[in-house]
N, C-alpha and C. Protein backbone atom coordinates (compact mmCIF):
# COMPACT_ATOMS: atom_id res chain seq x y z
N UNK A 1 -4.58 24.84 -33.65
CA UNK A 1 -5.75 24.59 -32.80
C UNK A 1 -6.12 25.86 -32.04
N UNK A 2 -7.20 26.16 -32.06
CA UNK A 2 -7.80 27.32 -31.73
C UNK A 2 -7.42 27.34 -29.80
N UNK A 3 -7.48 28.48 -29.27
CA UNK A 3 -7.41 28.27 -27.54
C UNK A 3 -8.42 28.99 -27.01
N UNK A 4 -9.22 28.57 -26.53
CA UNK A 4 -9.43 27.44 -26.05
C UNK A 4 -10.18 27.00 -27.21
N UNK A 5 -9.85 25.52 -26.91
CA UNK A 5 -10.73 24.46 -28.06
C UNK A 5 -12.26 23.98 -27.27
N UNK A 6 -12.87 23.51 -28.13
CA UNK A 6 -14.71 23.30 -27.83
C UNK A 6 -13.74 21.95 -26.57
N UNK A 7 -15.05 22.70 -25.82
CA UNK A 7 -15.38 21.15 -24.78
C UNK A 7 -16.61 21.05 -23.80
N UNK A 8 -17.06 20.11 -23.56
CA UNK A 8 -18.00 19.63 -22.61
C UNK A 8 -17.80 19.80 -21.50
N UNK A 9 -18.84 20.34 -20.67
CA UNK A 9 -18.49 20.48 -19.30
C UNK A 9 -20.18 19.98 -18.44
N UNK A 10 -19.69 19.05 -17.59
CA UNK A 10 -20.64 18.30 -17.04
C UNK A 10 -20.79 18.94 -15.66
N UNK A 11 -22.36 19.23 -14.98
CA UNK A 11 -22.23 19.18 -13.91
C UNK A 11 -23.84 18.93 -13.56
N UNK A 12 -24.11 18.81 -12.22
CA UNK A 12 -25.60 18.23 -11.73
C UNK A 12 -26.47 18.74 -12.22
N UNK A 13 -26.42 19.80 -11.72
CA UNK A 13 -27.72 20.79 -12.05
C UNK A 13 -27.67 21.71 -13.68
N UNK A 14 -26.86 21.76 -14.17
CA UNK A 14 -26.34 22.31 -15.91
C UNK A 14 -25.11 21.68 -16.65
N UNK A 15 -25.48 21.60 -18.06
CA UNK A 15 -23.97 21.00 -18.30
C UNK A 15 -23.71 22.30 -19.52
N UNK A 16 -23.26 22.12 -20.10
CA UNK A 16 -22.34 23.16 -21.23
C UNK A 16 -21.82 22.18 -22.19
N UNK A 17 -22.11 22.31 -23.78
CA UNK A 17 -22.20 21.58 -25.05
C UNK A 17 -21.95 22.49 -25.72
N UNK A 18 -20.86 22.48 -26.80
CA UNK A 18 -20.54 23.39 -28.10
C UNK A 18 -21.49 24.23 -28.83
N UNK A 19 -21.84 25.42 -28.65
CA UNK A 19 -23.53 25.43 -29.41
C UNK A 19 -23.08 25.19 -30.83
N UNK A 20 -24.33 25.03 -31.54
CA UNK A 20 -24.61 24.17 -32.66
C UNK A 20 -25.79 24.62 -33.58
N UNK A 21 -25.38 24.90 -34.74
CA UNK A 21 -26.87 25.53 -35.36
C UNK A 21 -28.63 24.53 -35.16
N UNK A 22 -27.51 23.14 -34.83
CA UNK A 22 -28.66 22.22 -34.44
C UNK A 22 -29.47 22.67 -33.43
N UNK A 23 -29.01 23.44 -32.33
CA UNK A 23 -29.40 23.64 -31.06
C UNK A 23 -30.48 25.32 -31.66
N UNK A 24 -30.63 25.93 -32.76
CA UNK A 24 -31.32 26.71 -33.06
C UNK A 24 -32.86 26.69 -32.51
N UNK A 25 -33.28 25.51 -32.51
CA UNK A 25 -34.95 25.32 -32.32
C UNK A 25 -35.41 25.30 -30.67
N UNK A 26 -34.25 25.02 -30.26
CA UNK A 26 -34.97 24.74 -29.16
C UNK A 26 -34.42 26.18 -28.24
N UNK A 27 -33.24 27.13 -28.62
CA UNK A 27 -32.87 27.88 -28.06
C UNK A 27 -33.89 29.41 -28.44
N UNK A 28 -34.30 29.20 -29.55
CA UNK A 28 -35.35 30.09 -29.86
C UNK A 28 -36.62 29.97 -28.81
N UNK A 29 -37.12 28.27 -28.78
CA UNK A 29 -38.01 28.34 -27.68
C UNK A 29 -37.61 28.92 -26.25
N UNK A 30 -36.44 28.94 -25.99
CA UNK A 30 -36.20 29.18 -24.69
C UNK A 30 -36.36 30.76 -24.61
N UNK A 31 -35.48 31.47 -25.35
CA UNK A 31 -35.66 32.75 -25.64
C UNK A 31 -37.38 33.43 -25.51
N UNK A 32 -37.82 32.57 -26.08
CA UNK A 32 -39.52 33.15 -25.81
C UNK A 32 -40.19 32.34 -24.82
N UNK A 33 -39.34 32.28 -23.86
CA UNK A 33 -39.62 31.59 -22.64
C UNK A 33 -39.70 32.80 -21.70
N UNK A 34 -40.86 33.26 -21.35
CA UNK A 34 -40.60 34.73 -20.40
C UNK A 34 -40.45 35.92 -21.15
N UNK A 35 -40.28 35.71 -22.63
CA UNK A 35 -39.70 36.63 -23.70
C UNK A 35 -38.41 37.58 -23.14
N UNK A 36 -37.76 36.36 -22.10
CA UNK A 36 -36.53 37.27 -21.98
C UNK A 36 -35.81 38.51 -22.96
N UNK A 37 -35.74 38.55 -24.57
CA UNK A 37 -35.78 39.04 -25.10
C UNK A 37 -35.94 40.42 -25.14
N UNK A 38 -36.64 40.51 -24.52
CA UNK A 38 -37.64 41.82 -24.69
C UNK A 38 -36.97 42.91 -23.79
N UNK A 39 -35.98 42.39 -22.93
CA UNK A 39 -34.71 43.43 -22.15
C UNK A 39 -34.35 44.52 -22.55
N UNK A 40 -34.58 45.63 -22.43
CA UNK A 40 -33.98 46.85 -23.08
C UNK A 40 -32.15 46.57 -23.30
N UNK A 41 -31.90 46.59 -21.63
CA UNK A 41 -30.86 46.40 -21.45
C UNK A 41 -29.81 45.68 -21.46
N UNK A 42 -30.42 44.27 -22.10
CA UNK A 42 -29.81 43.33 -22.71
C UNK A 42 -29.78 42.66 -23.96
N UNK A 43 -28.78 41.73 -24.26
CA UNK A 43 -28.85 41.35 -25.95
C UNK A 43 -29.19 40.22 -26.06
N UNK A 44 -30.09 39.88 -25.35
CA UNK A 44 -30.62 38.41 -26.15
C UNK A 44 -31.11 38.66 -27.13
N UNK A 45 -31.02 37.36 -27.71
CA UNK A 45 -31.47 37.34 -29.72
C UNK A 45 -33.13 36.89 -29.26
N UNK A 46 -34.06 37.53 -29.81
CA UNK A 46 -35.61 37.04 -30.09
C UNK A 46 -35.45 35.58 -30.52
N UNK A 47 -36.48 35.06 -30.68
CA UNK A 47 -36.61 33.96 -31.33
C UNK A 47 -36.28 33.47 -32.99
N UNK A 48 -36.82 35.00 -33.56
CA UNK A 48 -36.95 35.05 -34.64
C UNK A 48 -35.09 35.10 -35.55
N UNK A 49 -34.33 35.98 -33.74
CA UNK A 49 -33.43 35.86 -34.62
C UNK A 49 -31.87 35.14 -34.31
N UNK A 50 -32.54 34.05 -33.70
CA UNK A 50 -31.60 32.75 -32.98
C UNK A 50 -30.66 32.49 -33.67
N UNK A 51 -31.09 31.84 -35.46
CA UNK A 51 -30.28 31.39 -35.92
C UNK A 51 -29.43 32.22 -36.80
N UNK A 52 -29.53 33.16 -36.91
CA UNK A 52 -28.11 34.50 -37.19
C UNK A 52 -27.30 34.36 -36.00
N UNK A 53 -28.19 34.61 -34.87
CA UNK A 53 -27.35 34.87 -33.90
C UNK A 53 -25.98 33.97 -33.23
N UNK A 54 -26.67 32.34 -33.52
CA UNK A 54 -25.88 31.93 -33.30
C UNK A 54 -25.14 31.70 -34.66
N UNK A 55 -24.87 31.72 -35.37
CA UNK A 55 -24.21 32.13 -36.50
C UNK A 55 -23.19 33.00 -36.76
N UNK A 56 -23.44 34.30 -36.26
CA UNK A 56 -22.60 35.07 -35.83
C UNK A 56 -21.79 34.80 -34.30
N UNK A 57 -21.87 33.45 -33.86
CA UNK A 57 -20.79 33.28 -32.42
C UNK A 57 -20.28 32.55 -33.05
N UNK A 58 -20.79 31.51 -33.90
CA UNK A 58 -19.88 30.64 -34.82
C UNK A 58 -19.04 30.90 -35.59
N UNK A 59 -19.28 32.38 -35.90
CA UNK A 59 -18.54 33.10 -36.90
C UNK A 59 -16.89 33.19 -36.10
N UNK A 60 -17.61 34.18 -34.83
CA UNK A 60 -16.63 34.41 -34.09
C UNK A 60 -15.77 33.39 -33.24
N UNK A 61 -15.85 32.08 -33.18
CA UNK A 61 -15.40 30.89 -32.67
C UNK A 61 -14.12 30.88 -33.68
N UNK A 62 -14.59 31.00 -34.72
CA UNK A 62 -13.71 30.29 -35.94
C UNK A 62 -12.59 31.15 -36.01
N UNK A 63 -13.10 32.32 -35.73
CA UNK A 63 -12.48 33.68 -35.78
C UNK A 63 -11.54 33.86 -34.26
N UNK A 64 -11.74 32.71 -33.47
CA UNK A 64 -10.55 32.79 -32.23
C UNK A 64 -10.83 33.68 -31.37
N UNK A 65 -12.27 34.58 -31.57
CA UNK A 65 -12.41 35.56 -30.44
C UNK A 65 -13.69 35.03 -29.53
N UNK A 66 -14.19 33.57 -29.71
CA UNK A 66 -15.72 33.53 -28.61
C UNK A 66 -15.22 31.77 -28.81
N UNK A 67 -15.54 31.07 -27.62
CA UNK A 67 -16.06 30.15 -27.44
C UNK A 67 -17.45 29.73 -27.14
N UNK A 68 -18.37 29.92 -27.85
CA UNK A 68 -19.87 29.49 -27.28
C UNK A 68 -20.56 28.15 -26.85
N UNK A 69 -21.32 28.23 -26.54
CA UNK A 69 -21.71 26.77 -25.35
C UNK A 69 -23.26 27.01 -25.50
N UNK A 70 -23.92 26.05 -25.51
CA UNK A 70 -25.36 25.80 -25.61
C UNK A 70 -25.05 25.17 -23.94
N UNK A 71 -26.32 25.73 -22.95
CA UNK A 71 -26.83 25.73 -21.40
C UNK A 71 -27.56 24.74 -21.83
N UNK A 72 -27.52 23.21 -21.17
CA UNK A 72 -28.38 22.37 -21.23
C UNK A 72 -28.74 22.36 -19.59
N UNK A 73 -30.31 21.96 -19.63
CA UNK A 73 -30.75 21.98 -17.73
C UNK A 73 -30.62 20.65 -17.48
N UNK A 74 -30.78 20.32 -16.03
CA UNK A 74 -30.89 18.59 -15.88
C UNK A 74 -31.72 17.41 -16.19
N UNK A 75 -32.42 18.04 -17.51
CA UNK A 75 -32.71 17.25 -18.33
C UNK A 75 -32.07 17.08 -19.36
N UNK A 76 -31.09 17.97 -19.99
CA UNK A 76 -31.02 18.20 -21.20
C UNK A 76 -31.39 18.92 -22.06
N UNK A 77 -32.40 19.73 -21.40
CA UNK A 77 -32.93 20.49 -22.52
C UNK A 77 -32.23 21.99 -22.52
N UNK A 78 -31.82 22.11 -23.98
CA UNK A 78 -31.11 23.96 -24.29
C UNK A 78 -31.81 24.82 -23.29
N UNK A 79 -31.47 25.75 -22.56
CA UNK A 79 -32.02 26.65 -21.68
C UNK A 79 -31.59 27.99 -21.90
N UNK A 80 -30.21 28.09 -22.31
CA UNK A 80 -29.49 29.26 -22.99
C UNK A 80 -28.80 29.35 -23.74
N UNK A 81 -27.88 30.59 -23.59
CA UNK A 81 -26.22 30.70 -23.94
C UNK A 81 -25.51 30.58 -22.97
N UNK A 82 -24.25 30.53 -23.20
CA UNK A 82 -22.83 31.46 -22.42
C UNK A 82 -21.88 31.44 -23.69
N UNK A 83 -20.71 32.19 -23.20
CA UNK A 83 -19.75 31.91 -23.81
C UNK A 83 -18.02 32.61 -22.93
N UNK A 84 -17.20 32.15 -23.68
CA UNK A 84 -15.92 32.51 -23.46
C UNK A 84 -15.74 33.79 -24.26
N UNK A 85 -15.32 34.88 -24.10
CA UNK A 85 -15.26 36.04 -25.11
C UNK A 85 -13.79 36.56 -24.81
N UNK A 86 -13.99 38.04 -25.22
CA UNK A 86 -12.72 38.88 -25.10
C UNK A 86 -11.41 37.55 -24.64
N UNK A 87 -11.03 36.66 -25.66
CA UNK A 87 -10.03 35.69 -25.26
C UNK A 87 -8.55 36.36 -25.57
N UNK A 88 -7.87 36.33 -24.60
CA UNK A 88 -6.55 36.65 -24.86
C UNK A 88 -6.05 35.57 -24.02
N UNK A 89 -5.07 34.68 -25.72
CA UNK A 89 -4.33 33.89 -25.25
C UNK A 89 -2.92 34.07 -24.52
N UNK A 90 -2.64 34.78 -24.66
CA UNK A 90 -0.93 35.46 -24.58
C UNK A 90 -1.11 35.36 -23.27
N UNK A 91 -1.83 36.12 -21.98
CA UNK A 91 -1.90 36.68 -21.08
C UNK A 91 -2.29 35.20 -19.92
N UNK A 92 -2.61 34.13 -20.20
CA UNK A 92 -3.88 34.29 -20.42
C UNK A 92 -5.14 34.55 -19.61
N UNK A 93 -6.39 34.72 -20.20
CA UNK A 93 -7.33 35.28 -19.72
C UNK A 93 -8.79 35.35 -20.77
N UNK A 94 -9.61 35.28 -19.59
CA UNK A 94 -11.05 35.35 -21.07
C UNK A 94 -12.18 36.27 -19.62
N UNK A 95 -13.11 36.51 -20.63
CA UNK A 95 -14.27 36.89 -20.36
C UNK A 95 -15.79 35.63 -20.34
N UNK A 96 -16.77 36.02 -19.05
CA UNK A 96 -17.43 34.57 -19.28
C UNK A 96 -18.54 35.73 -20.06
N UNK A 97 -19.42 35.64 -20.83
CA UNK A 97 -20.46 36.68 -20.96
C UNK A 97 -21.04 36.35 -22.20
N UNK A 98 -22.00 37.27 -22.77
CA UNK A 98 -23.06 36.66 -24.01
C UNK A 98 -24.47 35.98 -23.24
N UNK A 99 -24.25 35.88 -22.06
CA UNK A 99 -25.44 34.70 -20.97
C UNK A 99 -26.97 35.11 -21.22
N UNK A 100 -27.29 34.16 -21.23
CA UNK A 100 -29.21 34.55 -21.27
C UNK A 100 -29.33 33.15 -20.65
N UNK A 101 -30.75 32.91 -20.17
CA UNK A 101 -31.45 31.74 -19.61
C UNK A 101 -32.52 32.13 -19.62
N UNK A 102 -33.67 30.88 -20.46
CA UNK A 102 -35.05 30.63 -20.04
C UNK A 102 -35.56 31.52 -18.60
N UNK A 103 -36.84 31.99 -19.05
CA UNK A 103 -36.99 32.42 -17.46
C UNK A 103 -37.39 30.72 -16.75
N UNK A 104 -37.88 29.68 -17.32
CA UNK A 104 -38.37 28.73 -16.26
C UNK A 104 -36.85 28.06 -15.24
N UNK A 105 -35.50 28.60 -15.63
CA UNK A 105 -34.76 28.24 -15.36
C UNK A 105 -33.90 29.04 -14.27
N UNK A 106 -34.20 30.70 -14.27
CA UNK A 106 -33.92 31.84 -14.02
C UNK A 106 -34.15 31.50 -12.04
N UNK A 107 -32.91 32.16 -11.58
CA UNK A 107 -33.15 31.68 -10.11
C UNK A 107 -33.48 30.36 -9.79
N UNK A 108 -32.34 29.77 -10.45
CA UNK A 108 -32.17 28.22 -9.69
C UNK A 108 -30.90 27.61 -9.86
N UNK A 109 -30.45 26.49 -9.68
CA UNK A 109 -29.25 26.06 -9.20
C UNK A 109 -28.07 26.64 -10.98
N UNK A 110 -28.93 26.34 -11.80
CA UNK A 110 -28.69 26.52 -13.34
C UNK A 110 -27.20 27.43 -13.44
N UNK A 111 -27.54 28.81 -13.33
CA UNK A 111 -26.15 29.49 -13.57
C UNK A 111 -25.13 29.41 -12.77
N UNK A 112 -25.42 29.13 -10.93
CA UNK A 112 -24.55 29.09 -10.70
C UNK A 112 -23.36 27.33 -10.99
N UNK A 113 -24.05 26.81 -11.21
CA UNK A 113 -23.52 25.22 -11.73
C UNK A 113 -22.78 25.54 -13.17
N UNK A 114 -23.17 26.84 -13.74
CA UNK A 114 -22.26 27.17 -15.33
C UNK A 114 -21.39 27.83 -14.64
N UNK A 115 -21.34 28.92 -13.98
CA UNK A 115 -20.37 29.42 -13.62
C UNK A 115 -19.04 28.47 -12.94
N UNK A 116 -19.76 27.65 -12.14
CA UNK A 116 -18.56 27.12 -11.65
C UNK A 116 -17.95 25.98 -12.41
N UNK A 117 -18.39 25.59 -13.41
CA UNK A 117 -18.11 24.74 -14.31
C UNK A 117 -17.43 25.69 -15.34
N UNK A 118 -17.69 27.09 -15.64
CA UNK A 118 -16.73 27.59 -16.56
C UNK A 118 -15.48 28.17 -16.24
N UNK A 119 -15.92 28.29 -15.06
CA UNK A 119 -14.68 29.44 -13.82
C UNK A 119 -13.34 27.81 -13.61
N UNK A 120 -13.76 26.99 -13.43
CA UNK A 120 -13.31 25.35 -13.15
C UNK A 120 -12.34 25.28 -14.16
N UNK A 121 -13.13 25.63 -15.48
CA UNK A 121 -12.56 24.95 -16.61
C UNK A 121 -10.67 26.38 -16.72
N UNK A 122 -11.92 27.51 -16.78
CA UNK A 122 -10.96 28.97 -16.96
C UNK A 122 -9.48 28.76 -16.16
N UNK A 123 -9.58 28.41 -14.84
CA UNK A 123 -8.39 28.49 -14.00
C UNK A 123 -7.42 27.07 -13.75
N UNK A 124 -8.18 26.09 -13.74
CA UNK A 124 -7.58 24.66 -13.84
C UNK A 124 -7.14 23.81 -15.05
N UNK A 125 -7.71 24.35 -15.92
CA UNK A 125 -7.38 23.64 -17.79
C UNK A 125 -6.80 24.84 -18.37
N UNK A 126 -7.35 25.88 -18.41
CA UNK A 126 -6.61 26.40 -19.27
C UNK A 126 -5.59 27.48 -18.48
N UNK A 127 -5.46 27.46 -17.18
CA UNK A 127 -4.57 28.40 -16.73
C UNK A 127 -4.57 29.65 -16.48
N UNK A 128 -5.74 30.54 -16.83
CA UNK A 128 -6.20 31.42 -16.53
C UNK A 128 -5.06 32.22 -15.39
N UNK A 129 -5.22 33.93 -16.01
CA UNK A 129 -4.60 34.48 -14.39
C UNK A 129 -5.88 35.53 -14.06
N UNK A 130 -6.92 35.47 -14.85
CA UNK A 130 -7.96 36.02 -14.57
C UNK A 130 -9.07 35.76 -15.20
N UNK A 131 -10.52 35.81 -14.83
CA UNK A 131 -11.72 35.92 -15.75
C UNK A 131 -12.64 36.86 -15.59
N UNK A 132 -12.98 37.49 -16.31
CA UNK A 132 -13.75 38.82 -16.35
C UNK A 132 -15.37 38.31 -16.60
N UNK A 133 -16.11 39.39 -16.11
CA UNK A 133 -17.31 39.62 -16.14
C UNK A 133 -17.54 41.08 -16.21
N UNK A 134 -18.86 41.31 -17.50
CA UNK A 134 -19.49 42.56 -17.91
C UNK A 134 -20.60 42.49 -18.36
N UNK A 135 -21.36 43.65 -17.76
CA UNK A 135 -22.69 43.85 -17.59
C UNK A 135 -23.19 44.97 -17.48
N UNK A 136 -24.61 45.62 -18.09
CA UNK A 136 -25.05 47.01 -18.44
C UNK A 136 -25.31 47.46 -16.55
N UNK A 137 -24.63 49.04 -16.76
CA UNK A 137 -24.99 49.06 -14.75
C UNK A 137 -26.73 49.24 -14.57
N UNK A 138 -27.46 49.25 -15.89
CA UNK A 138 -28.94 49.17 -15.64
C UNK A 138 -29.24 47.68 -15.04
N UNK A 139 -28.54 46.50 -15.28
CA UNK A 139 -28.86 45.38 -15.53
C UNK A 139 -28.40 44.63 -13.69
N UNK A 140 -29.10 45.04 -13.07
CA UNK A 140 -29.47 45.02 -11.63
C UNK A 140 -29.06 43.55 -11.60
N UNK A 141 -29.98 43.00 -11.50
CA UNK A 141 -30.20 41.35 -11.88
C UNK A 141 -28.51 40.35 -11.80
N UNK A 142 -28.41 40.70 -12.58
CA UNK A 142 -26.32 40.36 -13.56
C UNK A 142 -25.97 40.41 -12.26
N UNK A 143 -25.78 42.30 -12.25
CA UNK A 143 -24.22 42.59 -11.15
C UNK A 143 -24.83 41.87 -10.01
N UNK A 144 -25.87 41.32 -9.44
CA UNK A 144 -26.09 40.79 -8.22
C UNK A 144 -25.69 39.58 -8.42
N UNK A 145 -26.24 38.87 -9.17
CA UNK A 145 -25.46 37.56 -9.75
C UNK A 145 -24.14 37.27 -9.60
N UNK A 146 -23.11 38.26 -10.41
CA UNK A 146 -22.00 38.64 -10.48
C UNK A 146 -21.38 38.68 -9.16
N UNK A 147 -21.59 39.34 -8.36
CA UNK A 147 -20.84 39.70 -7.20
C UNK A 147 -21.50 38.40 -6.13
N UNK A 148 -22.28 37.96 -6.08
CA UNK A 148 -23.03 37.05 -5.35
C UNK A 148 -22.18 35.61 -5.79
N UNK A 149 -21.39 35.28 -6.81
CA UNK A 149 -20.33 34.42 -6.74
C UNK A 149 -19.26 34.90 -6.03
N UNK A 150 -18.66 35.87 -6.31
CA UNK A 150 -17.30 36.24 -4.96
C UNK A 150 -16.88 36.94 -6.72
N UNK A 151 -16.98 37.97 -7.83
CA UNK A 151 -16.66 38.03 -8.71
C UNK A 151 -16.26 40.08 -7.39
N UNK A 152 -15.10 40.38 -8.03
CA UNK A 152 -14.62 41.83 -7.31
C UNK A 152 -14.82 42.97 -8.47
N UNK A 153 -15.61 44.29 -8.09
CA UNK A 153 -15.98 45.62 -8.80
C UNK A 153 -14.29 45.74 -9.30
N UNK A 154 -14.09 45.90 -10.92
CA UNK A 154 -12.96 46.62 -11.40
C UNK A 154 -12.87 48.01 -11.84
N UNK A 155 -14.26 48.24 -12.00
CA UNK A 155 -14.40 49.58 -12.11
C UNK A 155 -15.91 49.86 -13.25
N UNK A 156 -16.08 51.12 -13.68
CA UNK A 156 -16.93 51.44 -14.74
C UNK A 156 -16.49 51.82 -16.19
N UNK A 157 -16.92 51.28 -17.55
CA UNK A 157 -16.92 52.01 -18.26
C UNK A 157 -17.96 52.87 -18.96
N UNK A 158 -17.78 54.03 -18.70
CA UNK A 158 -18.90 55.17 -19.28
C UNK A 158 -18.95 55.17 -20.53
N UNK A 159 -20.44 55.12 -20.93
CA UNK A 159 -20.53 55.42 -22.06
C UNK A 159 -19.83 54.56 -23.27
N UNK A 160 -19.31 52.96 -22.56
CA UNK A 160 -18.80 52.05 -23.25
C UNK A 160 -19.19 52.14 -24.59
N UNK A 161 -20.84 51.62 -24.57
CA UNK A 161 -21.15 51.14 -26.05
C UNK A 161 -22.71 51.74 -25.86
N UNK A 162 -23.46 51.09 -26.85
CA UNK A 162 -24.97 51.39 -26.69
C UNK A 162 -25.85 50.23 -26.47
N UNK A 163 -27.03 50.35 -26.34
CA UNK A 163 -27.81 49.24 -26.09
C UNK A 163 -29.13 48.93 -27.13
N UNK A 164 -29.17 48.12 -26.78
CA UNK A 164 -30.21 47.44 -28.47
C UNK A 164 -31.13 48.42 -28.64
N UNK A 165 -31.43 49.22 -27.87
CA UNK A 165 -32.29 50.19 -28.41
C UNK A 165 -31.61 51.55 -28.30
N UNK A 166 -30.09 51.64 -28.56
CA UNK A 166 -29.47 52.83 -28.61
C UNK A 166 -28.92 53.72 -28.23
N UNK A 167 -29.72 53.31 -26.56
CA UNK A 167 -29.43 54.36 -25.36
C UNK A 167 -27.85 53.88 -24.94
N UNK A 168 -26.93 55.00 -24.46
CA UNK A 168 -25.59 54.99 -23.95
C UNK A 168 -25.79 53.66 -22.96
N UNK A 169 -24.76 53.03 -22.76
CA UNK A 169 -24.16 51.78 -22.20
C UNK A 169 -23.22 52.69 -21.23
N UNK A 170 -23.16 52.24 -19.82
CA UNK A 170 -22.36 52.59 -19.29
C UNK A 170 -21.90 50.70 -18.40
N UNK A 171 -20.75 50.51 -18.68
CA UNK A 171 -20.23 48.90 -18.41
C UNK A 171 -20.02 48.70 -17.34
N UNK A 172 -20.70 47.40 -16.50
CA UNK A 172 -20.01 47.68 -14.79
C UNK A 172 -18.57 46.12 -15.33
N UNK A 173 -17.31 46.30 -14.87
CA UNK A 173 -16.48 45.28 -15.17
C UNK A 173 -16.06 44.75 -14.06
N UNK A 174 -16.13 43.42 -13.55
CA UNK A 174 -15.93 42.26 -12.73
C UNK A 174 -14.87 41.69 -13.11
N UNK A 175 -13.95 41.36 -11.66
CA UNK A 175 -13.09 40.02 -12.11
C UNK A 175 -12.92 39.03 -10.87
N UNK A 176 -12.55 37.65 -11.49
CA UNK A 176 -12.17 36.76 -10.39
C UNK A 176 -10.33 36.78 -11.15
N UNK A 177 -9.75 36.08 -9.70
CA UNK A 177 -8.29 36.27 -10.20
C UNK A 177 -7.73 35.13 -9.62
N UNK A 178 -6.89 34.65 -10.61
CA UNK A 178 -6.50 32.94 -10.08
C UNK A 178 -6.05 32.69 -8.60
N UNK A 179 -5.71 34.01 -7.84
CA UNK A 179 -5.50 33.48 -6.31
C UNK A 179 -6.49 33.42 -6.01
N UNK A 180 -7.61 34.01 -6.24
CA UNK A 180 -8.63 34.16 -5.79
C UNK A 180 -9.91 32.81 -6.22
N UNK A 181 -9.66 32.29 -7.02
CA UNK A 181 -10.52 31.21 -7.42
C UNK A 181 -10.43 30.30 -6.05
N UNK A 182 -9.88 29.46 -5.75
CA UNK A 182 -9.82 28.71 -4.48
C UNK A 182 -10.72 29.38 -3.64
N UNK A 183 -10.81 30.08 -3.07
CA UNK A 183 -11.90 30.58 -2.39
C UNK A 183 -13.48 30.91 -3.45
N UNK A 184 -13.14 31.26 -4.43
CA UNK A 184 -14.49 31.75 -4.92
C UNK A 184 -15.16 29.91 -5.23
N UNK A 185 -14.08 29.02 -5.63
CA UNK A 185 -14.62 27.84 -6.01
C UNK A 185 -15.36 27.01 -4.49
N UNK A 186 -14.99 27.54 -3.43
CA UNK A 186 -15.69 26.92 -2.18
C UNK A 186 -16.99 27.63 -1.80
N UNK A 187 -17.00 29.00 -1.69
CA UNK A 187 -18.53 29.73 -2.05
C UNK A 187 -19.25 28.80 -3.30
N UNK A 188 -19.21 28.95 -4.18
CA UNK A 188 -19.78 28.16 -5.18
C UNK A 188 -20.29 26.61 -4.76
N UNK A 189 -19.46 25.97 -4.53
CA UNK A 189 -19.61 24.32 -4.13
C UNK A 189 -20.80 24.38 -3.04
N UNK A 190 -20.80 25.46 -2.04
CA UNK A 190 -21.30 25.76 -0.59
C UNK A 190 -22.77 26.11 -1.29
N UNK A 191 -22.95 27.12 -2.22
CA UNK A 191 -24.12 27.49 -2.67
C UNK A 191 -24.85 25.88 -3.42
N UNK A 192 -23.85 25.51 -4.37
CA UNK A 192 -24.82 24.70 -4.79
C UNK A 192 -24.75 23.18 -4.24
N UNK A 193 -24.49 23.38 -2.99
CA UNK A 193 -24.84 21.66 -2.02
C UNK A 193 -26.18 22.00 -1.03
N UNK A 194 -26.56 23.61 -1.52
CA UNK A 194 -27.47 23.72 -0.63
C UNK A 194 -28.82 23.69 -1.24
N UNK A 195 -28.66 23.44 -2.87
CA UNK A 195 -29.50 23.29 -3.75
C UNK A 195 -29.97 21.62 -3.81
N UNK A 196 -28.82 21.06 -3.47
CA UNK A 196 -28.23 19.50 -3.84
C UNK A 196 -29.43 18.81 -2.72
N UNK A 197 -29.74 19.27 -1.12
CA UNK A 197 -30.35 18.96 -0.05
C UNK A 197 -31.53 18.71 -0.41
C-alpha cells in the first residue's frame, strides 16, 4: 500500500477528493477562470493541457512520489489542485505544493480550509515530523500565503530549477514542524471562524 494512501478530507469552506481524470472538465474550466495559467512564474496547466497534466500526477501517485487531490469549493465544484509531493516515507515527511485555484475562489476562506485540512491530515494521521512548502521568490502572492499560516523561512534555493518560460528559478523553502503544528493549527481555526461569522 502506497504512503500515504488516497483519502478524503472534509471541511466547511473546501474539501479535498482523489483527483481523477473524471475531474479533467471541470478543472480545465477553472484553470481558465482568471486564466490563472498565464503566470510566468507559475505551473499551472492551461486548459488545453489539464488532462496530461493530470495524468502525469497520476503517473506520479502510482509511482509513490505525489498524492494529488482535486479542491472542491462549498459547493462542490473542482476549483483546483493540491497535492502531497517530495514524500519521504522513512523520515516521515511530505511537501504540500503543485496548488493553483480558480481566481473566483482566490482570497477566500478556500486555501486556507486546504491547508488546514492537509497540515491536519500531515501531522495527526500520518505522523509527520515536518511539512514543507515551495515557491518561486517571484511568486509574491504564495510566500505571503505561506508565511501568513505560521509556515517558518528555511532558506533559498538559487537557481533551483527554471520556470515555464525558462527563466532561472530561484526557490523560497518553508516549513511547519510537528511541535510546531499545535500552534500553527490554532492560527488557522482563528482565521477561518472569522470567515465562519
Amino acid at each position: 500500500m502506497p504512503w500515504p494512501a488516497p483519502v478524503t478530507l472534509q471541511g466547511e469552506f473546501a474539501s479535498l477528493v482523489p483527483l481523477s481524470l473524471e475531474h479533467s472538465g471541470a478543472l480545465a474550466h477553472a484553470s481558465g477562470d482568471g486564466e490563472v495559467w498565464r503566470a510566468w512564474y507559475t505551473n499551472v496547466p492551461s486548459p488545453d493541457q489539464m488532462l496530461g497534466e493530470i495524468e502525469r500526477r497520476l503517473e506520479e501517485q502510482r509511482a509513490g512520489r505525489m498524492l494529488p487531490f482535486t479542491v472542491l469549493d462549498e459547493e462542490g465544484v473542482p476549483a483546483g489542485m493540491t497535492t502531497y509531493m517530495n514524500i519521504d516515507a522513512k523520515s516521515p515527511r511530505v511537501e504540500i505544493g503543485s496548488t493553483w485555484y480558480a481566481r473566483r475562489v482566490q482570497r477566500t476562506a478556500l486555501n486556507t480550509q486546504c491547508k488546514r485540512l492537509l497540515l491536519e491530515h500531515a501531522f495527526e494521521v500520518l505522523g509527520c515530523i515536518a511539512v514543507e512548502f515551495r515557491t518561486s521568490s517571484f511568486n509574491r502572492a504564495s510566500r505571503q500565503a505561506i508565511e501568513r499560516i505560521g509556515a517558518k523561512p528555511d532558506g533559498i534555493l538559487r537557481n533551483h530549477s527554471r520556470h515555464s518560460n525558462g527563466t532561472l528559478r530561484d526557490t523560497c523553502v518553508y516549513s511547519i514542524l510537528e511541535s510546531e503544528w499545535p500552534g500553527v493549527r490554532v492560527q488557522l481555526d482563528a482565521m477561518l471562524g472569522k470567515h465562519a461569522q
